[in-house]
Protein backbone atom coordinates (compact mmCIF):
# COMPACT_ATOMS: atom_id res chain seq x y z
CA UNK A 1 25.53 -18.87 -14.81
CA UNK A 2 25.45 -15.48 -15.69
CA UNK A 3 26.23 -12.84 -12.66
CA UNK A 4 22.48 -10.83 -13.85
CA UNK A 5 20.56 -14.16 -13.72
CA UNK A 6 22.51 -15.27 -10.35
CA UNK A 7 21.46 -11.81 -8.98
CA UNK A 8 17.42 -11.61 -10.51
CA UNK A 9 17.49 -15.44 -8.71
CA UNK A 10 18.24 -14.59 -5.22
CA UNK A 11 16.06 -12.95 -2.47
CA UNK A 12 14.43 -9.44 -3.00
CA UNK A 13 13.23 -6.90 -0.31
CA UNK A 14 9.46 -6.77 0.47
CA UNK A 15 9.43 -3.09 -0.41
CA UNK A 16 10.82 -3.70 -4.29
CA UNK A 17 8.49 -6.81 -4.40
CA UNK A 18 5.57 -4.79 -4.04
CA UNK A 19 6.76 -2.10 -6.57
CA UNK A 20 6.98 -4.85 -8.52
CA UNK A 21 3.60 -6.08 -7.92
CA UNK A 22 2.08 -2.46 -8.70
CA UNK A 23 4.56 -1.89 -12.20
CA UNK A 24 2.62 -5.83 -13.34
CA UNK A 25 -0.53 -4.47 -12.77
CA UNK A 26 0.22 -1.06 -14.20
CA UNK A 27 1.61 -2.84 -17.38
CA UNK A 28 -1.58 -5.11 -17.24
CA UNK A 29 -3.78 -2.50 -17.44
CA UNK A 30 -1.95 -0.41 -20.02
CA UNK A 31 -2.19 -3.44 -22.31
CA UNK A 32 -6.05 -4.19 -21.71
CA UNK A 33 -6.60 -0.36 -22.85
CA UNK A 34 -4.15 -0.63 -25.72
CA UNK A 35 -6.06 -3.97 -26.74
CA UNK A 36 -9.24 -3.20 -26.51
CA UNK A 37 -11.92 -4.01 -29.22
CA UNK A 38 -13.31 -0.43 -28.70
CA UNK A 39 -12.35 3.09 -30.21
CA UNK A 40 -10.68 5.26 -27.99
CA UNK A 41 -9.30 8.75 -28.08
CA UNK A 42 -5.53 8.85 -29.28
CA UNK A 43 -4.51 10.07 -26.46
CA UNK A 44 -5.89 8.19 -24.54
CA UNK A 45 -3.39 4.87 -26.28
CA UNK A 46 -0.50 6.83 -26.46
CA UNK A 47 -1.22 7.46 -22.49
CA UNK A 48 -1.15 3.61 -22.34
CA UNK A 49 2.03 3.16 -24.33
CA UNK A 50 4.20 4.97 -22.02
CA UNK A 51 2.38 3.58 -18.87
CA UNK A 52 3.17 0.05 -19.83
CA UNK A 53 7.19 0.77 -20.36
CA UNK A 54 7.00 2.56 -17.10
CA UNK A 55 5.56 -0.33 -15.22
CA UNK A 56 7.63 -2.61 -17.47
CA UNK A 57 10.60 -0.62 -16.68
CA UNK A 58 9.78 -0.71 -13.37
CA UNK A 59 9.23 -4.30 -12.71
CA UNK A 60 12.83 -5.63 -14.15
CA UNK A 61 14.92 -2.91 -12.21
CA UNK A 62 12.36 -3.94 -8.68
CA UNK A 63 13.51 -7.62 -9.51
CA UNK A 64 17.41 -7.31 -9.62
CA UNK A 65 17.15 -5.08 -5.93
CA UNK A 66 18.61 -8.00 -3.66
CA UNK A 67 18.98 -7.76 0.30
CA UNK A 68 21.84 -7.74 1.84
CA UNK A 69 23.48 -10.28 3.41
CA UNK A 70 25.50 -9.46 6.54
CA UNK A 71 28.46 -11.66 6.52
C-alpha cells in the first residue's frame, strides 16, 4: 500500500478532525451558493470559488496530520 494512503488510514488528532469537520462544511456551503438556482452578484460566486478550495484544501492536509505514537 502506498506510504500516503497508509498515513490518511491511521489515527488523527481531535484538533485536525475538527478542522476538518469545519473545511467540509465550509466547502458545503461554498457549493450550495455556487449551485444555486438563483442570480447572485459575481462576486458574490467568485467569493464561493475560493472558499470551497480553501476548505477543500483544508480538509485533505487535516486528514494526513497523524498522532504520534510513543514507542
Amino acid at each position: 500500500m502506498k506510504p500516503v494512503i497508509k498515513r490518511m488510514k491511521r489515527a488523527t488528532p481531535k484538533f485536525f478532525q475538527k478542522l476538518r469537520n469545519i473545511g467540509l462544511a465550509v466547502t458545503a456551503v461554498s457549493a450550495t451558493i455556487i449551485g444555486a438556482p438563483v442570480a447572485l452578484p459575481a462576486i458574490i460566486i467568485k467569493v464561493a470559488g475560493y472558499l470551497a478550495v480553501a476548505g477543500a484544501a483544508v480538509s485533505g492536509v487535516s486528514q494526513t496530520a497523524v498522532k504520534n505514537e510513543k514507542k
